[in-house]
Structure formats: structure tokens, C-alpha cells
C-alpha atoms as a PDB file:
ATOM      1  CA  UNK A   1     101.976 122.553  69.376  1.00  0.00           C
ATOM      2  CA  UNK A   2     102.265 123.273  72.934  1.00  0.00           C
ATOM      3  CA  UNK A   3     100.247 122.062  75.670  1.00  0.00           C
ATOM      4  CA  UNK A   4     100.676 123.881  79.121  1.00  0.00           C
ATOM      5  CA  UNK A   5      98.038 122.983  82.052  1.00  0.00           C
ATOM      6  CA  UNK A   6      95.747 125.992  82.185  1.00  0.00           C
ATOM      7  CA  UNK A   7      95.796 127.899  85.486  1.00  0.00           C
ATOM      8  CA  UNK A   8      93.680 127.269  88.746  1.00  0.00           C
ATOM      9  CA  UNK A   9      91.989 124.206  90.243  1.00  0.00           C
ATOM     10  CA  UNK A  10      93.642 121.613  88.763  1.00  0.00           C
ATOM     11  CA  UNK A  11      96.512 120.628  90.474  1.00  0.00           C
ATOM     12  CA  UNK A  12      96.710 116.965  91.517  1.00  0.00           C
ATOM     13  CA  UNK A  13      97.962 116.348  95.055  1.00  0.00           C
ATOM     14  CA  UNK A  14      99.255 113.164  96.112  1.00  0.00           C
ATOM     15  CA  UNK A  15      98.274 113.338 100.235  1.00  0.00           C
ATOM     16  CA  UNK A  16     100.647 110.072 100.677  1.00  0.00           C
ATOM     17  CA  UNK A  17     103.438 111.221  98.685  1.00  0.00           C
ATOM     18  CA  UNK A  18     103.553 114.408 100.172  1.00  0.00           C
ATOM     19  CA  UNK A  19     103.128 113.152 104.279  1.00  0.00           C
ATOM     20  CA  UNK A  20     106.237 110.772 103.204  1.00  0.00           C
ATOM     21  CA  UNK A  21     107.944 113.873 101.730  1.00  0.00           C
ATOM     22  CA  UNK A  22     107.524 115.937 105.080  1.00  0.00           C
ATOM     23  CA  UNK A  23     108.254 112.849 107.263  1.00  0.00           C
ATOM     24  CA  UNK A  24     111.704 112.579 105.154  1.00  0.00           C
ATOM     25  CA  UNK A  25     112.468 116.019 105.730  1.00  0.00           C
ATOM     26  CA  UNK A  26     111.845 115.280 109.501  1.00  0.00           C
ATOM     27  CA  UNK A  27     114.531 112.553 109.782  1.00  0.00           C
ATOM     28  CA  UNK A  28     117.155 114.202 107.529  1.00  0.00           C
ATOM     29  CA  UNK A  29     117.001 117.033 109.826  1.00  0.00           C
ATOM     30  CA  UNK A  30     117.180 115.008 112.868  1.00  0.00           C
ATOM     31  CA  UNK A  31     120.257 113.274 111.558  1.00  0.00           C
ATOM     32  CA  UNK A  32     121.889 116.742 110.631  1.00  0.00           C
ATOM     33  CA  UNK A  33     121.639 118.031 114.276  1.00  0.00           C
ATOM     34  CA  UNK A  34     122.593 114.162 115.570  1.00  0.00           C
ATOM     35  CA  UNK A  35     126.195 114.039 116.962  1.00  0.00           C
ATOM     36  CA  UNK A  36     126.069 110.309 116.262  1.00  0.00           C
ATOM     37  CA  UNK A  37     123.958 107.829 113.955  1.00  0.00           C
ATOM     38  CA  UNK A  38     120.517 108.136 114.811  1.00  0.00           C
ATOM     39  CA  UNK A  39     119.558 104.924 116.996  1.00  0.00           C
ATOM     40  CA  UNK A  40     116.268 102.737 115.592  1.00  0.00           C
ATOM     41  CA  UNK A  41     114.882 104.366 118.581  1.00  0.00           C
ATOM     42  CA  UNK A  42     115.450 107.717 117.741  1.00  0.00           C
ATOM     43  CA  UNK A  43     114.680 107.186 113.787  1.00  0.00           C
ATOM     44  CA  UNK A  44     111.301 105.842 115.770  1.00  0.00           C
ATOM     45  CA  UNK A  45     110.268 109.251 117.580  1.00  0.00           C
ATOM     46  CA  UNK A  46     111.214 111.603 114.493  1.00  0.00           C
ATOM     47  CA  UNK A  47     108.576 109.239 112.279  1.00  0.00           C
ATOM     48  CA  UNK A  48     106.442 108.717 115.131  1.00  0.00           C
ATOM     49  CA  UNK A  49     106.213 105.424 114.939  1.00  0.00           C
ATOM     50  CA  UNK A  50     102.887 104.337 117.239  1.00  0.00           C
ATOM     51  CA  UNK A  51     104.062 100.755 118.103  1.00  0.00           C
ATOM     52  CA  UNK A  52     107.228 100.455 120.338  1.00  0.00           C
ATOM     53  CA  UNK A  53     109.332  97.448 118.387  1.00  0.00           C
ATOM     54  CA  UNK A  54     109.898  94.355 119.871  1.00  0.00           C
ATOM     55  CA  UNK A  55     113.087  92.713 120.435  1.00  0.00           C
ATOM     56  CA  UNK A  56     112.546  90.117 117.995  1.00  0.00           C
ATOM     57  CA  UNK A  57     111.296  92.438 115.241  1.00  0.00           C
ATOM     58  CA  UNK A  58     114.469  94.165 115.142  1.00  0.00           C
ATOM     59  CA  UNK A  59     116.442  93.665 111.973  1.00  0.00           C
ATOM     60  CA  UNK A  60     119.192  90.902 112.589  1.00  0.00           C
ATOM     61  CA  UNK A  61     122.780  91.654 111.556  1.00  0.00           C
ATOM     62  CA  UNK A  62     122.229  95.425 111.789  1.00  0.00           C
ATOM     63  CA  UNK A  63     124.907  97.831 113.545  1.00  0.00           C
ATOM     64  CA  UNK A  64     122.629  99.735 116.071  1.00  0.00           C
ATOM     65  CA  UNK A  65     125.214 101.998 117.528  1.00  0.00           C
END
């Protein structure tokens, strides 16, 4: 036996899952029209990051180019 969902109203939508989705999107088509690798700045702006990053909460050891 077969069990299908029936149709209408009962889809589940995960809000986070689905922001995260769109965001992704966002910065793999911002990379796609980048000459270059994107900078943490730039990868900042496409995600809209709120808080500009301090110096010492960079990543250590990380190629920014």
C-alpha cells in the first residue's frame, strides 16, 4: 500500500531553511558575476550582514585576497 500526502493545506514550510536557501542563492550569484574571489567584505553585503566585523574577529590564517 501506497501512501501519497493528500492535496491542499498541508505542506510544511521550514521559514529558516528556506531564508538560508535564498540567501545561498544570493552569494552564488554574486560570486558568478565576481571577476575575483569575493572579499569577506563583499560575502558581508550579499548576506547583509548588520554588524561590520572587527579586525580581531576576522578568521586568522585565511587568504583574503
Amino acid at each position: 500500500m501506497t501512501h501519497v500526502a493528500p492535496l491542499g493545506g498541508t505542506a510544511v514550510q521550514d521559514h529558516v531553511a528556506l531564508a538560508e536557501i535564498e540567501l545561498c542563492g544570493e552569494l552564488i550569484i554574486a560570486a558568478s558575476a565576481a571577476e575575483d574571489r569575493l572579499s569577506l567584505e563583499s560575502i558581508d553585503a550579499v548576506l547583509r550582514v548588520a554588524e561590520e566585523r572587527k579586525p580581531a574577529d576576522r578568521p586568522r590564517g585565511r587568504d583574503r585576497r
